[in-house]
Protein backbone atom coordinates (compact mmCIF):
# COMPACT_ATOMS: atom_id res chain seq x y z
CA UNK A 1 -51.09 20.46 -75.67
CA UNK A 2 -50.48 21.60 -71.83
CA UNK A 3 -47.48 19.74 -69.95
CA UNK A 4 -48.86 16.78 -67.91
CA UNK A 5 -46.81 15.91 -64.94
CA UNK A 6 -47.71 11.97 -63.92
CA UNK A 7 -48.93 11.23 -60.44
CA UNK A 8 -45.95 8.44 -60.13
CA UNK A 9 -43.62 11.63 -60.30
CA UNK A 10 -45.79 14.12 -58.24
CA UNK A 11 -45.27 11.59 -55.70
CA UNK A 12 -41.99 11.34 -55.72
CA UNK A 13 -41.21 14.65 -55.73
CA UNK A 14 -43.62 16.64 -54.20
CA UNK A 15 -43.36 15.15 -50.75
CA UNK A 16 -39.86 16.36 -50.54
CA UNK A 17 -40.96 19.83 -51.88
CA UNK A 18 -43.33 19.83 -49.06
CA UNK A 19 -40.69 18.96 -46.18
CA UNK A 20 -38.48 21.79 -47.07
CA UNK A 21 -41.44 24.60 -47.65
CA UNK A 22 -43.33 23.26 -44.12
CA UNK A 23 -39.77 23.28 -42.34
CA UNK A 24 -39.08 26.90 -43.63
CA UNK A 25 -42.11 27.90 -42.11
CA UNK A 26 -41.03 26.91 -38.39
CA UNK A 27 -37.66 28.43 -39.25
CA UNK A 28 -39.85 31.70 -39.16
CA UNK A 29 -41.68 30.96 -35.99
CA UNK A 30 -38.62 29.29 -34.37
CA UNK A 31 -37.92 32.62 -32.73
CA UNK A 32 -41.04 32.97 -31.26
CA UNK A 33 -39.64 31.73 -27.66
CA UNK A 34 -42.83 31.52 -25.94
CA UNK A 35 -43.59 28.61 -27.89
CA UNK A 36 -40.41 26.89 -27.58
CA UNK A 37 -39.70 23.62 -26.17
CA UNK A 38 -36.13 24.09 -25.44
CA UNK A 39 -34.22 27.88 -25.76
CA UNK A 40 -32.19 28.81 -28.53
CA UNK A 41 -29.18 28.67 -26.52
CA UNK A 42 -30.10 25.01 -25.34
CA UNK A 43 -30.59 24.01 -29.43
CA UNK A 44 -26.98 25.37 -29.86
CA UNK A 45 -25.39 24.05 -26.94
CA UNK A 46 -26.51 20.47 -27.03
CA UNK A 47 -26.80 19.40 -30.02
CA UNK A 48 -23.64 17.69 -31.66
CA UNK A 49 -23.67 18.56 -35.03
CA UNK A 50 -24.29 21.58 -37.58
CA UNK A 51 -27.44 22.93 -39.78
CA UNK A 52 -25.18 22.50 -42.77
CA UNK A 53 -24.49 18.84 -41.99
CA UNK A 54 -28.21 18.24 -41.44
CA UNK A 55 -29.19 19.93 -44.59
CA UNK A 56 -26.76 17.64 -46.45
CA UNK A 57 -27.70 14.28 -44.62
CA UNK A 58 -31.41 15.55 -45.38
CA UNK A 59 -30.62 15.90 -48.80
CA UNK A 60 -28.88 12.32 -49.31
CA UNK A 61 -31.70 10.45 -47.92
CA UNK A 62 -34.51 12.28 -50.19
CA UNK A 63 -32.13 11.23 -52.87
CA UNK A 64 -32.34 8.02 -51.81
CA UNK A 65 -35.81 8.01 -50.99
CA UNK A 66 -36.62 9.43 -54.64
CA UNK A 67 -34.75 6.90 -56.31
CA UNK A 68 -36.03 4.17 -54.63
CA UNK A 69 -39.95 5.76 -54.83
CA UNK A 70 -39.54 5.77 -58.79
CA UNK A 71 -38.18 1.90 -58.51
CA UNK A 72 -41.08 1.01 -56.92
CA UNK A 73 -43.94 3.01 -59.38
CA UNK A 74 -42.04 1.63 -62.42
CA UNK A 75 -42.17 -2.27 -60.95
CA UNK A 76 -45.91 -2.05 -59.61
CA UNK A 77 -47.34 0.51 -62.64
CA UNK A 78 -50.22 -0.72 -64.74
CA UNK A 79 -50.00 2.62 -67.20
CA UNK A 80 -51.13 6.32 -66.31
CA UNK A 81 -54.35 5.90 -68.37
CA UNK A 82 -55.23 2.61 -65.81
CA UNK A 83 -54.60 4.20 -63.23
CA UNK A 84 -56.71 7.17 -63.88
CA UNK A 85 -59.75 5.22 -64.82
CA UNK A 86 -59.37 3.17 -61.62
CA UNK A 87 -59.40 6.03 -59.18
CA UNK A 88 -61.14 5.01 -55.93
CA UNK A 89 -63.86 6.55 -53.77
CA UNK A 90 -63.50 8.05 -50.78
CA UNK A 91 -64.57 5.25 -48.52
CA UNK A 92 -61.37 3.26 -49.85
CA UNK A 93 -59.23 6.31 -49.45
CA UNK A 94 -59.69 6.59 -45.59
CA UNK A 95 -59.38 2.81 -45.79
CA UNK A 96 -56.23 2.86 -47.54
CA UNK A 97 -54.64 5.76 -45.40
CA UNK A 98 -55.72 4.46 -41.99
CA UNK A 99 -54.35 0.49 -43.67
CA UNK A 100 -51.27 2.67 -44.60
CA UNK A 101 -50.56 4.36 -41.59
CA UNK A 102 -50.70 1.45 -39.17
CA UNK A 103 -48.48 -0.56 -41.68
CA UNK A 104 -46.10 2.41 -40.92
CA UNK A 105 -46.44 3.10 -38.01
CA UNK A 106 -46.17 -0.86 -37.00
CA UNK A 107 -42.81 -0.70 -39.05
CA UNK A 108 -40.82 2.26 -37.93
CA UNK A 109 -41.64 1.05 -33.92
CA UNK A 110 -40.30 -1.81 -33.99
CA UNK A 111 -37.19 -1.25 -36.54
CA UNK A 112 -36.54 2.35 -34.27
CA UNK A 113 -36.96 0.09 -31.02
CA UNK A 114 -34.49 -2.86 -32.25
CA UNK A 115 -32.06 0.22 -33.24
CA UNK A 116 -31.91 1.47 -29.55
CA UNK A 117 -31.48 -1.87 -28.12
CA UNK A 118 -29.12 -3.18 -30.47
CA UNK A 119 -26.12 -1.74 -29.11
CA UNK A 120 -24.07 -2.15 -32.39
CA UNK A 121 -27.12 -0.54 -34.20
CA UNK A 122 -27.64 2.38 -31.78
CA UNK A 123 -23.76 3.40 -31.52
CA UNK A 124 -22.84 3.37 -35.30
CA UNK A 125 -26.32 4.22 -36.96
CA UNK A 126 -29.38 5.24 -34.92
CA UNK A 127 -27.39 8.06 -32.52
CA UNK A 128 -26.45 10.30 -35.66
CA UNK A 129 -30.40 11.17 -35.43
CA UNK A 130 -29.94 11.53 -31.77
CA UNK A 131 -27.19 13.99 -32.15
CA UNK A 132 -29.73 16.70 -32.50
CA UNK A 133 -30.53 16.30 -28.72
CA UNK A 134 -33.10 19.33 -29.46
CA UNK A 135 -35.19 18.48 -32.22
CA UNK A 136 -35.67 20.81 -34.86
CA UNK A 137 -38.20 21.08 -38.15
CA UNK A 138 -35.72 20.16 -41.06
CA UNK A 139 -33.45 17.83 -38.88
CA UNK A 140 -36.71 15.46 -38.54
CA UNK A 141 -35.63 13.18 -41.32
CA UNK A 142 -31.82 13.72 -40.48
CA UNK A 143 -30.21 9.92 -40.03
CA UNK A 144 -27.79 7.57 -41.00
CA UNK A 145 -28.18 6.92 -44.70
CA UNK A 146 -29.07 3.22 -43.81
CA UNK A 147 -31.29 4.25 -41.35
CA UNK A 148 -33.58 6.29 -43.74
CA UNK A 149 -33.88 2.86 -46.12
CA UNK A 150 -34.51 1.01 -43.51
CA UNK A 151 -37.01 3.04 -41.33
CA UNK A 152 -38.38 5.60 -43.78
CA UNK A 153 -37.90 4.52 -47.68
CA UNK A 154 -38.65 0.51 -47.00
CA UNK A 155 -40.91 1.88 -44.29
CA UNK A 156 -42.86 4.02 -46.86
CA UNK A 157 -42.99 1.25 -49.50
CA UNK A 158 -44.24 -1.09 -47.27
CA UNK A 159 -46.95 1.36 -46.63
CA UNK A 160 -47.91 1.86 -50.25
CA UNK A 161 -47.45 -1.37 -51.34
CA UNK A 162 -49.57 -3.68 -48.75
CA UNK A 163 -52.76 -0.46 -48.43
CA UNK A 164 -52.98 -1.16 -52.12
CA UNK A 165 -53.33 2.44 -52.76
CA UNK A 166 -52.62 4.05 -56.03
CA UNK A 167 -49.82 6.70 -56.66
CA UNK A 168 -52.32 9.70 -57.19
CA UNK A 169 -53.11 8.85 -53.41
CA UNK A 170 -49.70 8.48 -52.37
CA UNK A 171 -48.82 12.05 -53.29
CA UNK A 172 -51.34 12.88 -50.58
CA UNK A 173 -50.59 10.18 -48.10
CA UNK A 174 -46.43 10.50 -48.16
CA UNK A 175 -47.20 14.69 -48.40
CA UNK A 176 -49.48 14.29 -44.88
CA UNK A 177 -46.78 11.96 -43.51
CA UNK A 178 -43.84 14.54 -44.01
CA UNK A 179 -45.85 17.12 -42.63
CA UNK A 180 -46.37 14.88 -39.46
CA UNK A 181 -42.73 13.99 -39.36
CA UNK A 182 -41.48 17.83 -39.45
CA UNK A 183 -44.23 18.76 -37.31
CA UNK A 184 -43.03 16.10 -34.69
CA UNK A 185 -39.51 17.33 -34.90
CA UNK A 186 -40.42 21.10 -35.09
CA UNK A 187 -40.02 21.71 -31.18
CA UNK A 188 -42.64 24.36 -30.75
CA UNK A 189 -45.53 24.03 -28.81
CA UNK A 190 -47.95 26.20 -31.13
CA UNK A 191 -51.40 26.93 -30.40
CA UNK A 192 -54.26 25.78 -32.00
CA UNK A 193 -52.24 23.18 -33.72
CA UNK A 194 -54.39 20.12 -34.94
CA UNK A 195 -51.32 17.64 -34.38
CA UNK A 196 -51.14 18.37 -30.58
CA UNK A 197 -55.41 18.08 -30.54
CA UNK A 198 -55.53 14.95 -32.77
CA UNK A 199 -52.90 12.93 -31.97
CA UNK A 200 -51.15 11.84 -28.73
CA UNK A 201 -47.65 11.14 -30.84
CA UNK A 202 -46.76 15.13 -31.16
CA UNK A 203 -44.34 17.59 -30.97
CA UNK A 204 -43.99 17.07 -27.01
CA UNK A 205 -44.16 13.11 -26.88
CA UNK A 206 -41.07 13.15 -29.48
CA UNK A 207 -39.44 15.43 -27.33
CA UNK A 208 -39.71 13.67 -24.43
CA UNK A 209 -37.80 10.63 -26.57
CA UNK A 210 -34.76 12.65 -27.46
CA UNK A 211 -33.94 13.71 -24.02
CA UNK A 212 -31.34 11.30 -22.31
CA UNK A 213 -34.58 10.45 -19.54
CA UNK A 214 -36.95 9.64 -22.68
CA UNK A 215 -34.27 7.22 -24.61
CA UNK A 216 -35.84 3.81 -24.04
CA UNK A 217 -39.24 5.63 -24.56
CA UNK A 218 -41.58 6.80 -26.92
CA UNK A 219 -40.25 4.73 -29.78
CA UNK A 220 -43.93 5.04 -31.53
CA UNK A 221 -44.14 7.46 -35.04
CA UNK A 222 -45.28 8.88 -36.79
CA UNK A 223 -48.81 8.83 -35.99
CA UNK A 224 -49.73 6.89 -32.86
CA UNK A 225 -48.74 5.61 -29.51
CA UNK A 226 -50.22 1.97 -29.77
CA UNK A 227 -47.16 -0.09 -29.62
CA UNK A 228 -45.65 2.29 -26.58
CA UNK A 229 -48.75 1.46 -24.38
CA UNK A 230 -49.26 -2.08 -25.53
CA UNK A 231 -45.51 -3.18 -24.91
CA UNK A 232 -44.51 -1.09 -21.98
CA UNK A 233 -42.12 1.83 -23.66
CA UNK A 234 -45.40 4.57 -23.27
CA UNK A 235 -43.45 7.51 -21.15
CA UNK A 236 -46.18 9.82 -19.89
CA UNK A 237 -45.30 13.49 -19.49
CA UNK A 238 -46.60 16.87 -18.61
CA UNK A 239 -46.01 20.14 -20.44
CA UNK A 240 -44.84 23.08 -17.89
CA UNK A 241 -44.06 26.47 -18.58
CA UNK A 242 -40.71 27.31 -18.36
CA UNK A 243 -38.90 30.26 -16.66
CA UNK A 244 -38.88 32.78 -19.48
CA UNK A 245 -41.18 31.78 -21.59
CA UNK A 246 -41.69 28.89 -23.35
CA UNK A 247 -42.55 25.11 -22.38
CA UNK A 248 -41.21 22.19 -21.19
CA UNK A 249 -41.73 18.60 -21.58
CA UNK A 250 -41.39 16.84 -18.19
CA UNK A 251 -42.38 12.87 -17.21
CA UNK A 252 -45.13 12.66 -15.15
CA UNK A 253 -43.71 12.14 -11.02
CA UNK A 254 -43.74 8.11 -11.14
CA UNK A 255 -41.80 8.05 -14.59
CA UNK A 256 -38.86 10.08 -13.92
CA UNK A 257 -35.67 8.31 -14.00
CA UNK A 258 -32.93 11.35 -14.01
């Protein structure tokens, strides 16, 4: 009898297996400065806090976010045996994902807006993720431990819960959304990367937010940039090559208010 490992765990787990192993592999290219959004000097200089503090604050919210995930498979599982008999088709996957990621994305704007205009909110929770003033792969899910319930964990269940998908698809759809998140945080400008061709929320238009100019900007993640356009925060930019090597994300002429 071969060990069985049950989807409910897979997706609590292997999402967080996946953010480490996909940030490890822009550690490598991180010194590839051609492709760099800011220098390595700039991502030592500005930011306001330390790899080793990241990695721990990283660490607390998986925790968090794993205890919380196994919560919420306990309460809404109908047995492993159910749920593999009622596996859906792949019509009502791409429903469920594309139901999934607006219900996130729809979330996590308006909860990461609120924490930027909320003075109170911004000072003593939301600016400990803006202390890494140049983004970076394994800082992407680096926040205030109420923060990451709030935006990410109640985020994510809310996602799961109301797409109606099963946990066998959530180890795929919570696995796709880390990689996004990282990816978005990763501050390299690679080429040939489907993120930058597929999506207008990238690795640039997050930038752009975490720059003092971009603050009251670009609130939308992890996937689109509806809620920026439709309620005035959209902060259009161009990328530039910077003096050597490497890019930079600029607002477009008519945006720029530094």
């Amino acid at each position: 009898m071969g060990l069985t490992i049950s989807d409910e765990l897979l997706g609590t787990f292997v999402p967080i297996v996946v953010y480490w192993l996909y940030s490890g592999f822009y550690i490598l290219l991180g010194f590839f400065e051609n492709y760099r959004l800011h220098t390595r000097k700039e991502e030592d200089v500005k930011n306001l806090v330390s790899k080793g503090t990241v990695v721990k604050g990283v660490l607390l919210q998986q925790t968090v976010q794993a205890a919380v995930a196994i919560i919420l498979f306990t309460v809404t599982g109908n047995g492993s045996q159910a749920a593999l008999d009622m596996q859906p088709n792949f019509v009502v996957l791409v429903r469920q994902f594309l139901i999934a990621m607006l219900v996130l994305d729809t979330w996590q704007y308006f909860m990461h807006r609120y924490m930027h205009h909320n003075k109170f909110l911004y000072r003593h929770i939301h600016s400990q993720h803006h202390q890494l003033v140049v983004p970076y792969a394994f800082g992407a899910l680096y926040n205030h431990p109420l923060e990451g319930l709030i935006l990410d964990t109640i985020g994510g269940a809310l996602s799961f819960l109301l797409s109606g998908m099963l946990p066998r698809a959530s180890i795929f759809f919570f696995s796709f959304a880390t990689i996004k998140t990282v990816d978005d945080h990763c501050g390299l400008w690679l080429p040939g990367n489907l993120f930058h061709v597929l999506f207008r929320n990238n690795t640039a238009y997050h930038d752009v937010h975490h720059q003092f100019y971009g603050n009251k900007y670009n609130f939308s993640q992890p996937f689109f940039v509806m809620w920026d356009r439709i309620l005035g925060t959209y902060m259009p930019y161009t990328l530039e090559k910077r003096v050597g090597g490497g890019f930079e994300a600029r607002p477009t002429k008519e945006n720029k208010v530094y």
